[in-house]
C-alpha atoms as a PDB file:
ATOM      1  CA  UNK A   1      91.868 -92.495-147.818  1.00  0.00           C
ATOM      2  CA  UNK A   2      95.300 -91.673-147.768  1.00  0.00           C
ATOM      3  CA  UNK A   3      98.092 -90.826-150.680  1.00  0.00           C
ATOM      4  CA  UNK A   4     101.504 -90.909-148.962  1.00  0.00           C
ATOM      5  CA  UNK A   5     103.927 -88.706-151.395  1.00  0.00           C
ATOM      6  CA  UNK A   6     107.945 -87.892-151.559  1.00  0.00           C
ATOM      7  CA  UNK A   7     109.747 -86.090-153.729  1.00  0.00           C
ATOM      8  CA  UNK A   8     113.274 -85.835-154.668  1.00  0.00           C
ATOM      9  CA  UNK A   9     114.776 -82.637-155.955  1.00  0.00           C
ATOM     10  CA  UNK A  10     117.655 -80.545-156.812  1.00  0.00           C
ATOM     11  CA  UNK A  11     119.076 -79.239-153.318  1.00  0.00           C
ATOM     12  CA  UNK A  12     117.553 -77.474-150.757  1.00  0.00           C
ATOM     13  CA  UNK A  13     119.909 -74.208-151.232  1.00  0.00           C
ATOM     14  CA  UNK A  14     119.446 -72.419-154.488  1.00  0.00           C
ATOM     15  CA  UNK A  15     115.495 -73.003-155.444  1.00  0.00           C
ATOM     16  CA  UNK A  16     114.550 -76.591-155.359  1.00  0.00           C
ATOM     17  CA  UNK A  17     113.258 -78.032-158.405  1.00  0.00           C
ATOM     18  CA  UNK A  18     111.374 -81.315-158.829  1.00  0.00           C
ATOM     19  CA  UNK A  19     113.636 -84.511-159.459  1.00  0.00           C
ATOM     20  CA  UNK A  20     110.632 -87.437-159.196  1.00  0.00           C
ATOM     21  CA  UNK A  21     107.538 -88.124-157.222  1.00  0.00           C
ATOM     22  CA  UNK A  22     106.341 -91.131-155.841  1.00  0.00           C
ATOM     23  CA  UNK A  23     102.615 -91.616-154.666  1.00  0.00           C
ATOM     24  CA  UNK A  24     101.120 -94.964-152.474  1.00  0.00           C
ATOM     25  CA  UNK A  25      97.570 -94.910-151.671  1.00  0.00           C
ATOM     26  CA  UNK A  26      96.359 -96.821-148.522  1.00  0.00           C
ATOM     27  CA  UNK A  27      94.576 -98.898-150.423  1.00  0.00           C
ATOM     28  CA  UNK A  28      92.965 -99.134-153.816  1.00  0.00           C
ATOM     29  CA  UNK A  29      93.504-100.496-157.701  1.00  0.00           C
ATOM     30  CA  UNK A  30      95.421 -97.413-158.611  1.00  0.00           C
ATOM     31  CA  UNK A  31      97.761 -97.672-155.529  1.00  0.00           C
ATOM     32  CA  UNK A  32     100.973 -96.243-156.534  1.00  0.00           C
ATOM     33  CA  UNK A  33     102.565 -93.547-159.129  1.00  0.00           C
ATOM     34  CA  UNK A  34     105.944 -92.786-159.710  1.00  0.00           C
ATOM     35  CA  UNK A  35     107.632 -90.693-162.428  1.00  0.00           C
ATOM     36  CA  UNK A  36     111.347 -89.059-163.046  1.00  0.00           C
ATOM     37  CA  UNK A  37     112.232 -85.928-164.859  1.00  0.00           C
ATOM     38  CA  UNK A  38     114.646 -86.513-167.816  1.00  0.00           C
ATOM     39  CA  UNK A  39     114.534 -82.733-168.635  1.00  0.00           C
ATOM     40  CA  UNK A  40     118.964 -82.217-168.549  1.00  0.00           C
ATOM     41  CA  UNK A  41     118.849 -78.873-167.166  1.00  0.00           C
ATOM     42  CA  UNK A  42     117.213 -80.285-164.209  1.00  0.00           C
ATOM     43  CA  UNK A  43     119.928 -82.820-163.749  1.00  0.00           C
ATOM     44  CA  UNK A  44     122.557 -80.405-163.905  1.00  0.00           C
ATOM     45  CA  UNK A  45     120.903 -78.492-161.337  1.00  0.00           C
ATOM     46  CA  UNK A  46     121.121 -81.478-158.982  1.00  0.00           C
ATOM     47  CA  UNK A  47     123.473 -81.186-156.266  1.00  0.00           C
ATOM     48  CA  UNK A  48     126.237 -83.409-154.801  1.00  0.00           C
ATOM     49  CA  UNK A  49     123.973 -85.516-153.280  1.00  0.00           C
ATOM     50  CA  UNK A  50     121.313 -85.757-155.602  1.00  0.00           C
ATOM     51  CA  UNK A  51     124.211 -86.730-158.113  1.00  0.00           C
ATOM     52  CA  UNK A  52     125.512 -89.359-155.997  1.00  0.00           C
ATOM     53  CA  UNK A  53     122.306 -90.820-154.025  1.00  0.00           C
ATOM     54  CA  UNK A  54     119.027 -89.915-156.199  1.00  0.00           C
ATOM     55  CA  UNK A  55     120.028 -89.606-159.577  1.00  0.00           C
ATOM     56  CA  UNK A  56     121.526 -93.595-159.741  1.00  0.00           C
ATOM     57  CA  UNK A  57     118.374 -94.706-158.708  1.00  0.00           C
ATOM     58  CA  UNK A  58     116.845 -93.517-162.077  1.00  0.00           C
ATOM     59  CA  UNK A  59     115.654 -95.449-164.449  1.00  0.00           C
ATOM     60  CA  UNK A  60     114.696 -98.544-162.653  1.00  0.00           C
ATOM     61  CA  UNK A  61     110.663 -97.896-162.859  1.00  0.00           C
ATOM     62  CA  UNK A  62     109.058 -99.051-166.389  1.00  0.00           C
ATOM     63  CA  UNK A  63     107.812 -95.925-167.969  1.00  0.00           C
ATOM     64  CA  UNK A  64     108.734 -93.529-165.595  1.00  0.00           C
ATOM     65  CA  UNK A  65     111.098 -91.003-167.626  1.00  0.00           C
ATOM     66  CA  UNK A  66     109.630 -87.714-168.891  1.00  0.00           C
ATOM     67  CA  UNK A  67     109.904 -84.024-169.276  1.00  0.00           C
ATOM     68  CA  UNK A  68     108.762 -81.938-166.499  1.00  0.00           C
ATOM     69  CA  UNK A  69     105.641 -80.624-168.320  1.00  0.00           C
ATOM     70  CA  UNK A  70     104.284 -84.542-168.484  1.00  0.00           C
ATOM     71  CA  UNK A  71     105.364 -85.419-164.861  1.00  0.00           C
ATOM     72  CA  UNK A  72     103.229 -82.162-164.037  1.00  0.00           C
ATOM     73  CA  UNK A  73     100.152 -84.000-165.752  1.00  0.00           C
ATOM     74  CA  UNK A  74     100.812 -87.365-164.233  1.00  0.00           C
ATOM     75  CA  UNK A  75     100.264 -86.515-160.657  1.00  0.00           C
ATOM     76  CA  UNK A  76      96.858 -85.086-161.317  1.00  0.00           C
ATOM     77  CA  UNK A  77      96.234 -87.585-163.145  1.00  0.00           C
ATOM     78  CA  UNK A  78      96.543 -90.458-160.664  1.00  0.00           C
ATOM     79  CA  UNK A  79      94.452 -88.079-157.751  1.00  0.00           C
ATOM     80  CA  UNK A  80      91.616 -87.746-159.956  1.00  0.00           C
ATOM     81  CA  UNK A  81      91.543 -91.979-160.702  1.00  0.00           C
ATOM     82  CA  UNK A  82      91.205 -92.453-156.818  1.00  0.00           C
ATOM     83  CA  UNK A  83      89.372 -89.362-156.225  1.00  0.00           C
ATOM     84  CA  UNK A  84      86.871 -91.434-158.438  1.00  0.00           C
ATOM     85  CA  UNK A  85      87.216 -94.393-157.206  1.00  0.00           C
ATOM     86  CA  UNK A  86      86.267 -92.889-153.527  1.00  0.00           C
ATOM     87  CA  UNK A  87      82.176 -92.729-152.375  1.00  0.00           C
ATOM     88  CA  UNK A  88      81.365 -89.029-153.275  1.00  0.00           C
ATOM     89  CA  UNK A  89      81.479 -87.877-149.626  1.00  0.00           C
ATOM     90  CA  UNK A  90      85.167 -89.137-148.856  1.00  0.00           C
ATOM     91  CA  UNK A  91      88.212 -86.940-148.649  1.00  0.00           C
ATOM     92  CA  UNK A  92      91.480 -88.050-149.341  1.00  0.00           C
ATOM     93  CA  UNK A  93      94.696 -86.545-147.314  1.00  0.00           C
ATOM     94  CA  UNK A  94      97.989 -86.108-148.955  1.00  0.00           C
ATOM     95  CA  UNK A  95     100.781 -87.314-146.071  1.00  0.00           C
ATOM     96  CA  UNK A  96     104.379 -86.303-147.061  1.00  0.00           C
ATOM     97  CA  UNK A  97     106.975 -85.763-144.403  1.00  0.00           C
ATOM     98  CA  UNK A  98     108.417 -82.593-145.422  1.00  0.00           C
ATOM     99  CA  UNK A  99     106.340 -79.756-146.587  1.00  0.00           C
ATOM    100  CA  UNK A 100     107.871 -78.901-149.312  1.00  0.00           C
ATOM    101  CA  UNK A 101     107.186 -82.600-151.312  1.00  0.00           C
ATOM    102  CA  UNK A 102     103.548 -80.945-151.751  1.00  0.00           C
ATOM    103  CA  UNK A 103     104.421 -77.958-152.378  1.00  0.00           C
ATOM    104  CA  UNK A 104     106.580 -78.921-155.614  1.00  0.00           C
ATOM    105  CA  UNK A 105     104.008 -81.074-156.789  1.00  0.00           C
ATOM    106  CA  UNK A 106     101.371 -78.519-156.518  1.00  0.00           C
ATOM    107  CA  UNK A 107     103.667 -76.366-158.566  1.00  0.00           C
ATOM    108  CA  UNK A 108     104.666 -79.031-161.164  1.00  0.00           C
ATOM    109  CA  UNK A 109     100.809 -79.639-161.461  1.00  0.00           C
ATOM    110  CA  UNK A 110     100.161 -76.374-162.652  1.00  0.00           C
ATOM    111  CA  UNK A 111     103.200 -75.973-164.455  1.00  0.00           C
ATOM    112  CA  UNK A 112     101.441 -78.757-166.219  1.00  0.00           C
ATOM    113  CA  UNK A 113      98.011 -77.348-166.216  1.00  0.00           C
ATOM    114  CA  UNK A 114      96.812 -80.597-163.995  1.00  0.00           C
ATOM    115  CA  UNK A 115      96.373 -79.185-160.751  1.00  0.00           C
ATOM    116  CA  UNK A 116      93.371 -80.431-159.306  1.00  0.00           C
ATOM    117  CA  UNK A 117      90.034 -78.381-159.559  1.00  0.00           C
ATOM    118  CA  UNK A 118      86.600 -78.172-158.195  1.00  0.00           C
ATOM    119  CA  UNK A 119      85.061 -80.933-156.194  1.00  0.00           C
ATOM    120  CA  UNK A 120      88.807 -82.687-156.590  1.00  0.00           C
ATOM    121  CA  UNK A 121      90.573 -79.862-154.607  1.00  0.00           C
ATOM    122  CA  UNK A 122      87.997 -79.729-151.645  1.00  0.00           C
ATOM    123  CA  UNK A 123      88.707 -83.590-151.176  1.00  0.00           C
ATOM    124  CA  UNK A 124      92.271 -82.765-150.982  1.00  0.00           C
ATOM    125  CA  UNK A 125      94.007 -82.120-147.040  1.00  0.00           C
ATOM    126  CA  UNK A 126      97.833 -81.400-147.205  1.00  0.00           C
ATOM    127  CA  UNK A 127      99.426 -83.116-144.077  1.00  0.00           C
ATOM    128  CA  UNK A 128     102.660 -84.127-142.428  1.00  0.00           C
ATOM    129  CA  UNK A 129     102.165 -87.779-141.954  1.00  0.00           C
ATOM    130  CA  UNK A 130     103.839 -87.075-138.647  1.00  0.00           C
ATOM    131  CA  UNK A 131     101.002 -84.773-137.263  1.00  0.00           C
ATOM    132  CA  UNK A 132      98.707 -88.400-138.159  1.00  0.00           C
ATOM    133  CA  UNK A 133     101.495 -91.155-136.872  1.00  0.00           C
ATOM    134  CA  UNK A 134     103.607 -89.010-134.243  1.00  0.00           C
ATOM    135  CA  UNK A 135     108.028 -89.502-134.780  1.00  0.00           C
ATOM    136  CA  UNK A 136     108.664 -92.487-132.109  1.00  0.00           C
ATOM    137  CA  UNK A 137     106.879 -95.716-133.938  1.00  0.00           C
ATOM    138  CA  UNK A 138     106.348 -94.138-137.190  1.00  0.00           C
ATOM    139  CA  UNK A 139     110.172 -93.777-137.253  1.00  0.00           C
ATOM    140  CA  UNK A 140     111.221 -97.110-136.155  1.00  0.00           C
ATOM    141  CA  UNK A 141     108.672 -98.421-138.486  1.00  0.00           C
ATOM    142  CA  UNK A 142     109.936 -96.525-141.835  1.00  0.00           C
ATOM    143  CA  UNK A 143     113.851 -97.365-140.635  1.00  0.00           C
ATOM    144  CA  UNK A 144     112.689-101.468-139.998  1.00  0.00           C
ATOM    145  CA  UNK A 145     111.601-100.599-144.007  1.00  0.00           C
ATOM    146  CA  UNK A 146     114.568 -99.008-145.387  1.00  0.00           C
ATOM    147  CA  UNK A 147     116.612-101.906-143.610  1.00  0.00           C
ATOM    148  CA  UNK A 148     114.891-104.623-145.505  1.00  0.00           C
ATOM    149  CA  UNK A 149     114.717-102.795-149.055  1.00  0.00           C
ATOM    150  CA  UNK A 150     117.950-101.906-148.705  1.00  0.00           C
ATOM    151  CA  UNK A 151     119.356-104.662-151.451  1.00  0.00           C
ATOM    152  CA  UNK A 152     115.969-103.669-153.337  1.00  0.00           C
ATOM    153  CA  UNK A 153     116.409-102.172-157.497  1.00  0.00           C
ATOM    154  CA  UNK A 154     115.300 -98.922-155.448  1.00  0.00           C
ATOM    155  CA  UNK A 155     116.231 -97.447-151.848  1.00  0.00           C
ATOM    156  CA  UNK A 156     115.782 -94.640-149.416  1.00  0.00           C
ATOM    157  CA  UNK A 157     115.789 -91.687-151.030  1.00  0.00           C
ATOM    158  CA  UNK A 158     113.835 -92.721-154.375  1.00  0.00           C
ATOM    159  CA  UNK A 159     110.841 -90.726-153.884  1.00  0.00           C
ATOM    160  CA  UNK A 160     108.454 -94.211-154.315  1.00  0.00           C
ATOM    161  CA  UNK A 161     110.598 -95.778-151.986  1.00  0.00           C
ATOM    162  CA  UNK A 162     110.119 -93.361-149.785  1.00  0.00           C
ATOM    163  CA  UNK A 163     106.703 -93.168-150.035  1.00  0.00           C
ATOM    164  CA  UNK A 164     105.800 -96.704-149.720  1.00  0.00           C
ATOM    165  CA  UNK A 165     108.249 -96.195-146.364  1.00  0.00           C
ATOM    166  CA  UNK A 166     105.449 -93.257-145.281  1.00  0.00           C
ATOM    167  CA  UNK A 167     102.368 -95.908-145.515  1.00  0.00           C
ATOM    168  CA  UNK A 168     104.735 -98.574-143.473  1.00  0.00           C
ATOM    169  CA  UNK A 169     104.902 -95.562-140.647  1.00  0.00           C
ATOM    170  CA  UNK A 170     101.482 -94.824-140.692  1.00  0.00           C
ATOM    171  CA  UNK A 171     100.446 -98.739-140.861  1.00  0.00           C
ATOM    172  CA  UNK A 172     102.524 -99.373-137.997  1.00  0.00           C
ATOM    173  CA  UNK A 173     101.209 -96.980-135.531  1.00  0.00           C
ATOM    174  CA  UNK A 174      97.330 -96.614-136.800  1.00  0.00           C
ATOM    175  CA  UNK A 175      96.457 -99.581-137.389  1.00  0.00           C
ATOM    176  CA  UNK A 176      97.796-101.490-134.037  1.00  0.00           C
ATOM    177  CA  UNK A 177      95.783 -98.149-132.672  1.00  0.00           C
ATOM    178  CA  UNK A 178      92.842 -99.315-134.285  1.00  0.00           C
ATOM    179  CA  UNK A 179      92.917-102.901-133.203  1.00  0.00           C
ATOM    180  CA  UNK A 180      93.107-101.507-129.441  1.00  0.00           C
ATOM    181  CA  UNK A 181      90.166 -98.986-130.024  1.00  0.00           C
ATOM    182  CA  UNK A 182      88.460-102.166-131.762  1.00  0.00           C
ATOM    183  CA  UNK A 183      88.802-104.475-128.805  1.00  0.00           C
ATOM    184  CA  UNK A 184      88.003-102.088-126.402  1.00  0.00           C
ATOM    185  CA  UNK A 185      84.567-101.169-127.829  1.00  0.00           C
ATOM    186  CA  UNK A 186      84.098-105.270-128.462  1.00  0.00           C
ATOM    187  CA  UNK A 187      84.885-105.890-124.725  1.00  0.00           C
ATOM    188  CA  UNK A 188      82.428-102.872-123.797  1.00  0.00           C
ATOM    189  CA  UNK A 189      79.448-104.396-126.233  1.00  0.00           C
ATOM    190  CA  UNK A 190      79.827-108.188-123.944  1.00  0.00           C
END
């Protein structure tokens, strides 16, 4: 199982602070999370960009405005529902495609006293999605998905957009991988 998470946050300059998350499993009830901080002093931290790219795209997802100390909950929340929805002996890897998307949700989830414990934390595996998918296909794949959702309520650069654009890259290249592997090992069997 997969969870393919982006953030958005204040710049990359002068210590980044959490904006949103967005969260799309690979498959599953419970297949995507998304939530926004309303906290002001966050917003005024934003920079130009965040101002004039993220920061519009608020407010579009039902329910997804809150203070930083619930959005720390929230994430924990949603890897322990498909943590427990997973056979006991599964792991689940966390794909992002820039390290630091983990790392502030790590720190917002025990800013929120939600990080993940115990048997949750050893299913957990931090990865680039690009160390599973590789750039060339994975790329095309994501672009092909921001083209399409462009005229969408939400865009590149809203971190669920985003995300849902990290399962597309993955799908793309993986699966087509398995369906070669697949008919290889069918041709070998006749």
């Amino acid at each position: 199982m997969i969870i393919f998470l982006d953030t958005e946050f204040t710049d990359l300059v002068i210590e980044p602070q959490l904006l949103s998350v967005g969260m799309v499993s690979s498959s599953g009830a419970a297949s995507e999370f998304y939530a926004e901080v309303t906290d002001r002093r966050r917003i005024h931290a934003a920079s130009w960009f965040a101002l004039d790219v993220v920061l519009p795209q608020f407010g579009k997802i039902a329910h997804a405005s809150c203070s930083y100390a619930t959005l720390g909950a929230r994430p924990g929340v949603f890897i322990e529902r498909v943590v427990a929805s997973l056979d006991s002996d599964r792991g689940i890897e966390i794909a992002f495609s820039y390290d630091l998307d983990w790392e502030l949700v790590e720190r917002a989830m025990r800013d929120g006293g939600c990080a993940p414990r115990g048997v949750t934390m050893r299913k957990l595996k931090p990865r680039n999605v690009y160390e599973i998918v590789g750039f060339g296909a994975g790329e095309r794949a994501a672009e092909a998905y921001f083209s399409a959702a462009s005229d969408a309520p939400i865009s590149r650069h809203h971190s669920l957009c985003d995300a849902r654009a990290l399962r597309v890259a993955y799908e793309a290249v993986i699966q087509p991988r398995e369906a070669l592997e697949f008919g290889a090992l069918a041709r070998s069997d006749g």
